[in-house]
N, C-alpha and C. Protein backbone atom coordinates (compact mmCIF):
# COMPACT_ATOMS: atom_id res chain seq x y z
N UNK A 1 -21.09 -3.58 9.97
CA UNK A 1 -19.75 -3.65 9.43
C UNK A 1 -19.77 -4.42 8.12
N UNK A 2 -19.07 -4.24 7.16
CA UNK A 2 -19.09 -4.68 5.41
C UNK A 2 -18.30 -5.54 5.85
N UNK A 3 -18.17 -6.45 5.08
CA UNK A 3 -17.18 -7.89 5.27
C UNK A 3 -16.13 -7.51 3.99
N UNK A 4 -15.32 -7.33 4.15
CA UNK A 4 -14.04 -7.39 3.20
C UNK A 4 -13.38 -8.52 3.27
N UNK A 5 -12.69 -8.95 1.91
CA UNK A 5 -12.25 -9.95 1.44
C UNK A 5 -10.89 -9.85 2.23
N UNK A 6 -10.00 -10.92 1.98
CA UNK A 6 -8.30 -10.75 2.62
C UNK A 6 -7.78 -10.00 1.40
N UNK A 7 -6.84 -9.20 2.12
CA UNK A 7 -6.14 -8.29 1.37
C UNK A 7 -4.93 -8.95 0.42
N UNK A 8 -5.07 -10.57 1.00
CA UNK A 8 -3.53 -11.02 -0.23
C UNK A 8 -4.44 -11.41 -2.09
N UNK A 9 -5.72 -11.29 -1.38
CA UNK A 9 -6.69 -11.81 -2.83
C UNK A 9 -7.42 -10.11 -3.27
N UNK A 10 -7.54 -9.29 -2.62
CA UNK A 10 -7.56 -8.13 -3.55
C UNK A 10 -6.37 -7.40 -4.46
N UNK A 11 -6.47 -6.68 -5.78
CA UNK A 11 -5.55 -5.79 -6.39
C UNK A 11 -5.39 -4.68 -5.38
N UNK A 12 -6.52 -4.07 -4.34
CA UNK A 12 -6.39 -2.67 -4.33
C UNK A 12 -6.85 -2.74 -3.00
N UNK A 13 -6.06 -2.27 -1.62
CA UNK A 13 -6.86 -1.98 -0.06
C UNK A 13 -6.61 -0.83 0.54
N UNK A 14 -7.25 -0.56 1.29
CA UNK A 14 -6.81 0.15 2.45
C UNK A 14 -6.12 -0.34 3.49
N UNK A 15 -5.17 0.28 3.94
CA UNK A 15 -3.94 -0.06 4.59
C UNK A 15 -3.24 1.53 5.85
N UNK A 16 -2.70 0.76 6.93
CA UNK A 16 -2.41 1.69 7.60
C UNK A 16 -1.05 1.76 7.47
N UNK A 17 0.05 2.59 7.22
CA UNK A 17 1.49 2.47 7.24
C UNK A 17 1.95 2.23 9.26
N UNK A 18 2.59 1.60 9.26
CA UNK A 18 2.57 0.97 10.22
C UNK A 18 4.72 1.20 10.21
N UNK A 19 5.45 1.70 9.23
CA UNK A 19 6.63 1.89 9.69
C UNK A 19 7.26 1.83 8.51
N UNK A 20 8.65 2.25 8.71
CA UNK A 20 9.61 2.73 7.33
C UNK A 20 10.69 1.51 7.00
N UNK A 21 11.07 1.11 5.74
CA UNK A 21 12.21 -0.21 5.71
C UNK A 21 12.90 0.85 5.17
N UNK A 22 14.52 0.88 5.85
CA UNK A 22 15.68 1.56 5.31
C UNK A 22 16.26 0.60 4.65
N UNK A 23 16.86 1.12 3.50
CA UNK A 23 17.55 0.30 2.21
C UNK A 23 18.75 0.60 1.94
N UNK A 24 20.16 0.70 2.10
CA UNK A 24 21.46 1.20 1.68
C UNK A 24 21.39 0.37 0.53
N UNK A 25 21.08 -0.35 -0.31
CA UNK A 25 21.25 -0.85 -1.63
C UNK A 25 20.19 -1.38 -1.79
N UNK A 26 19.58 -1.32 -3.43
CA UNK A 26 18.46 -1.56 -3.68
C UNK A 26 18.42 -1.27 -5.47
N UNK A 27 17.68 -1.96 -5.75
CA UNK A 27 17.47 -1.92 -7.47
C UNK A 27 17.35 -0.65 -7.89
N UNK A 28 17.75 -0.65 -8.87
CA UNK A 28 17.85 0.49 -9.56
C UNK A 28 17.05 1.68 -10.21
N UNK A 29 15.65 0.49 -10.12
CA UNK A 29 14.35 1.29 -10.76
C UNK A 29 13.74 1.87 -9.24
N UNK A 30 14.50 1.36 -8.09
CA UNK A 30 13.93 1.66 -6.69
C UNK A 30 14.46 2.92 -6.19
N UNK A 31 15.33 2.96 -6.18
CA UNK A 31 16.58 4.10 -5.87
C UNK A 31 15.63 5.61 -6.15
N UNK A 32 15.89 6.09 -4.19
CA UNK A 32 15.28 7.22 -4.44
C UNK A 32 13.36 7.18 -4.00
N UNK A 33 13.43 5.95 -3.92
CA UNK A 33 11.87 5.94 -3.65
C UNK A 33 12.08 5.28 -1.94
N UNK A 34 10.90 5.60 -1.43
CA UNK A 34 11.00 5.26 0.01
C UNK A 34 9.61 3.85 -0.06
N UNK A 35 10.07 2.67 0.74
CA UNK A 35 9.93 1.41 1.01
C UNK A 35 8.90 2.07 2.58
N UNK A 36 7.75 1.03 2.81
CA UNK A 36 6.46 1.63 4.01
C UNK A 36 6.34 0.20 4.19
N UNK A 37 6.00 0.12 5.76
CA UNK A 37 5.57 -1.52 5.97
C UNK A 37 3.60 -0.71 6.36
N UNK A 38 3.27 -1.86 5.62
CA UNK A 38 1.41 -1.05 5.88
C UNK A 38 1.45 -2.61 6.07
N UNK A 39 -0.17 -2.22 7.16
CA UNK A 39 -0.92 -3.12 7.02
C UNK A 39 -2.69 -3.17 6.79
N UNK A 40 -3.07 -4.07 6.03
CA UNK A 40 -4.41 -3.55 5.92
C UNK A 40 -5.30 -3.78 6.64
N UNK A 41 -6.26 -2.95 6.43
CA UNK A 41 -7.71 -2.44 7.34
C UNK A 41 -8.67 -2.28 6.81
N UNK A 42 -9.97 -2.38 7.67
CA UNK A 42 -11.30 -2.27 6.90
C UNK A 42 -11.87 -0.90 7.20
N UNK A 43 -12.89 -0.64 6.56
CA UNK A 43 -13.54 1.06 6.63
C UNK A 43 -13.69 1.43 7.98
N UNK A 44 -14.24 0.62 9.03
CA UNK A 44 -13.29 1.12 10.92
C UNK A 44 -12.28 1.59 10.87
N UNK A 45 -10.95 1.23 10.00
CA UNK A 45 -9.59 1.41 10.54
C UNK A 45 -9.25 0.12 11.30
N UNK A 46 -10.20 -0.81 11.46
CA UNK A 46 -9.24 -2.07 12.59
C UNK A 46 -8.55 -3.02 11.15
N UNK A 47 -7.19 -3.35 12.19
CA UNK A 47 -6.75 -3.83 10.88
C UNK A 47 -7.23 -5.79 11.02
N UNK A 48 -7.17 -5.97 9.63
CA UNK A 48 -7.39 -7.27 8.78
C UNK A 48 -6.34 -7.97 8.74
N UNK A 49 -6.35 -9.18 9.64
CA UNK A 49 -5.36 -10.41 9.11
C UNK A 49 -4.19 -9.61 10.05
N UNK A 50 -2.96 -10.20 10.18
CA UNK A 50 -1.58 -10.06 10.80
C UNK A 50 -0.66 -10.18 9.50
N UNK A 51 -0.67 -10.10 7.94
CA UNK A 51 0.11 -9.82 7.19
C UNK A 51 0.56 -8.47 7.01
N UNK A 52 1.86 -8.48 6.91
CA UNK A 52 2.42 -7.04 6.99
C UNK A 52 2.73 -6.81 5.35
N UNK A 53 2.87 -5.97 4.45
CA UNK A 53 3.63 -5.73 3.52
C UNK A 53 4.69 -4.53 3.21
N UNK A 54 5.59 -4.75 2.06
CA UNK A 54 6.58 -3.50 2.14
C UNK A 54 5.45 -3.47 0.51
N UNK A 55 5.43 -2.15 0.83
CA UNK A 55 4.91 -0.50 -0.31
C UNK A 55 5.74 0.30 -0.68
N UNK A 56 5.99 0.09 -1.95
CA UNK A 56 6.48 1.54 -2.92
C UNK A 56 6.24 2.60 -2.38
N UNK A 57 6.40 3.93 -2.09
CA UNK A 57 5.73 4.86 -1.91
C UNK A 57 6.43 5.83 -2.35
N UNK A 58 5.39 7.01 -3.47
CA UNK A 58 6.30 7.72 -3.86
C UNK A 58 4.95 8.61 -3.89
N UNK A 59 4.07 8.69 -2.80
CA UNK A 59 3.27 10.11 -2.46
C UNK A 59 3.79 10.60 -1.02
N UNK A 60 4.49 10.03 -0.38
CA UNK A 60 5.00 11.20 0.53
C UNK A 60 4.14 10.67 1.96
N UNK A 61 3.89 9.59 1.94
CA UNK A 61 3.24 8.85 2.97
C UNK A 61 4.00 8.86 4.09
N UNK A 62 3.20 8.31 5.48
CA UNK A 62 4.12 8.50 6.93
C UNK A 62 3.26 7.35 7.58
N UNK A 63 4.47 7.19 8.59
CA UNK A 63 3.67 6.56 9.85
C UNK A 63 2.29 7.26 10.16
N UNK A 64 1.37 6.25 10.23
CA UNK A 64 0.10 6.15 10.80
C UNK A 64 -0.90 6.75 10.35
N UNK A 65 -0.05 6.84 8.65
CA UNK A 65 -1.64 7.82 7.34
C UNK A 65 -2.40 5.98 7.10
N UNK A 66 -3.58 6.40 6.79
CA UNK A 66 -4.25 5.30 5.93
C UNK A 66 -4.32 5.85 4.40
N UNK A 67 -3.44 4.53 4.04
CA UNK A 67 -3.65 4.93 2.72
C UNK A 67 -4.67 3.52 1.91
N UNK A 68 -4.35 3.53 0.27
CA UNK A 68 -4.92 2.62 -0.78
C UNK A 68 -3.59 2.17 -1.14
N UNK A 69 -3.55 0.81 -1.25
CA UNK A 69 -2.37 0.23 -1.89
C UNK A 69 -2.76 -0.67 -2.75
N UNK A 70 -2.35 -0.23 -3.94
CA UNK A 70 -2.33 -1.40 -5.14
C UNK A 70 -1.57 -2.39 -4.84
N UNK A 71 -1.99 -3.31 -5.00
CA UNK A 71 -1.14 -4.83 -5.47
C UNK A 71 -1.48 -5.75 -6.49
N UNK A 72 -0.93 -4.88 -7.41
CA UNK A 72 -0.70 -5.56 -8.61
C UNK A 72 0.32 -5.60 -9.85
N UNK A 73 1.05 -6.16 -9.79
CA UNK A 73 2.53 -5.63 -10.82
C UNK A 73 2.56 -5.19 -12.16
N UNK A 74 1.54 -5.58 -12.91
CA UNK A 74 1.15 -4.58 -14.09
C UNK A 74 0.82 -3.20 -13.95
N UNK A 75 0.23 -3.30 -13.34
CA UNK A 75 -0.60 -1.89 -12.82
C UNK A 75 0.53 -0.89 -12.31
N UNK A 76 1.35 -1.14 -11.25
CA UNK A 76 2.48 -1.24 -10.23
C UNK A 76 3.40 -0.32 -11.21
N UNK A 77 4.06 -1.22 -12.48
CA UNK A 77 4.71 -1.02 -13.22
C UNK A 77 4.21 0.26 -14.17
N UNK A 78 3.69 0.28 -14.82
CA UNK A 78 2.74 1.01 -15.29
C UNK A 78 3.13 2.26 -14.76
N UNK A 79 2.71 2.39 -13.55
CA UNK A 79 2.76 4.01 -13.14
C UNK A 79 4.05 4.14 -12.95
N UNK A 80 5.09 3.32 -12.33
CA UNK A 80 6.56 3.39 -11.96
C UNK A 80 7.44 4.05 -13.74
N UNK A 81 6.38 3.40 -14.80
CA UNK A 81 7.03 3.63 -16.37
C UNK A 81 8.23 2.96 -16.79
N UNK A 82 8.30 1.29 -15.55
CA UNK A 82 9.29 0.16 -15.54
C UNK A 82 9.28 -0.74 -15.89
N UNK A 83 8.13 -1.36 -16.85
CA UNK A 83 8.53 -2.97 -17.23
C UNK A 83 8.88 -4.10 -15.96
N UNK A 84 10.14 -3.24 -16.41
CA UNK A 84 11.24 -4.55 -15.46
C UNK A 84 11.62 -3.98 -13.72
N UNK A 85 10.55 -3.25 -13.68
CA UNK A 85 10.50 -2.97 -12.28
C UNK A 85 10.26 -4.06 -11.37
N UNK A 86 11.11 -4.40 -9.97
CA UNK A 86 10.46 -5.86 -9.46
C UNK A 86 9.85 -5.41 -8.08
N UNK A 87 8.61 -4.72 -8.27
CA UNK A 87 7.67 -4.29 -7.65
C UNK A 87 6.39 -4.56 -7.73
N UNK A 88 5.27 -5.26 -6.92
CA UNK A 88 4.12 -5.44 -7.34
C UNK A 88 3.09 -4.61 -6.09
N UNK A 89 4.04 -4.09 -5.02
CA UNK A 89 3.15 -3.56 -3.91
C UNK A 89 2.96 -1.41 -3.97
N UNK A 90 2.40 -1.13 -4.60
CA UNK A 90 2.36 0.76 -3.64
C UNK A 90 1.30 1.36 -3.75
N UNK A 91 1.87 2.16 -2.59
CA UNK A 91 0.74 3.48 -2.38
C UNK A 91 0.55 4.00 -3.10
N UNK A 92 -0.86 4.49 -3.20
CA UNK A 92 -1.26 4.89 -4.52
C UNK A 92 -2.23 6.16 -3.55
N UNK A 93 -2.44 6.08 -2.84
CA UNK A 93 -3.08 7.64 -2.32
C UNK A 93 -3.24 7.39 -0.74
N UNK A 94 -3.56 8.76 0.23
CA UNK A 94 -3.31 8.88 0.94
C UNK A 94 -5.22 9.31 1.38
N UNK A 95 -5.73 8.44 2.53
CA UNK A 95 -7.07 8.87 2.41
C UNK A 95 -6.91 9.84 3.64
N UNK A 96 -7.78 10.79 3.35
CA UNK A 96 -8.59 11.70 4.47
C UNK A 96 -9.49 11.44 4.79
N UNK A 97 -10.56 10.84 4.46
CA UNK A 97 -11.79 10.23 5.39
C UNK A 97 -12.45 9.07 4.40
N UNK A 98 -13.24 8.09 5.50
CA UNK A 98 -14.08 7.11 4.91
C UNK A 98 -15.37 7.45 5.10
N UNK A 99 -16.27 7.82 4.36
CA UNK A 99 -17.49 8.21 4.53
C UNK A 99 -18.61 7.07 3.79
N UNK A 100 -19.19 6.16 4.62
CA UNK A 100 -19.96 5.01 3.63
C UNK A 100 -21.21 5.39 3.92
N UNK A 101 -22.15 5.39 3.21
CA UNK A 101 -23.71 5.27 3.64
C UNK A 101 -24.43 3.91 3.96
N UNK A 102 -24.89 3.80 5.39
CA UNK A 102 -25.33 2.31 5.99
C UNK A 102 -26.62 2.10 5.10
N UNK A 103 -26.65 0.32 5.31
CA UNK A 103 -27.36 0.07 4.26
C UNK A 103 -28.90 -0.12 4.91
């Protein structure tokens, strides 16, 4: 098994969506995008640590995909095309398989 770092000190993890946050009001650069509680995991799939986070998600993600989540608010922003977006957490792809070669 690879030892991965904690996911609050990486930009970029793998993460399992783990459930949906409903929003009736919400910022403006948000509006229209759907909010994911993930949590992250290592190349097993077992998840890392008991921190939960809320994820941007604007690929169309679901309960119980593993995805990659950026966390980083430049970056974050960047793709959102917001500046003043107050977002630093999202999905950024949706994996279909982990394939590593043992060392």
């Amino acid at each position: 098994m690879r030892k991965i770092k904690k996911p609050e000190l990486q930009k970029m993890f793998l993460a399992k969506v783990k459930g949906n946050l409903v929003s009736t009001q919400k910022n403006e650069y948000l509006k229209g995008h759907k909010l994911l509680i993930v949590q992250a995991i290592d190349f097993d799939g077992n998840f890392i640590g008991s921190s939960e986070y809320i994820a941007l998600d604007l690929i169309d993600a679901g309960i119980g995909d593993t995805v990659i989540v950026a966390r980083e608010g430049d970056a974050v922003q960047q793709i959102l095309g917001h500046g003043n977006a107050p977002v630093n957490t999202m999905i950024i792809a949706i994996v279909d398989d982990v394939d590593l070669a043992e060392k």
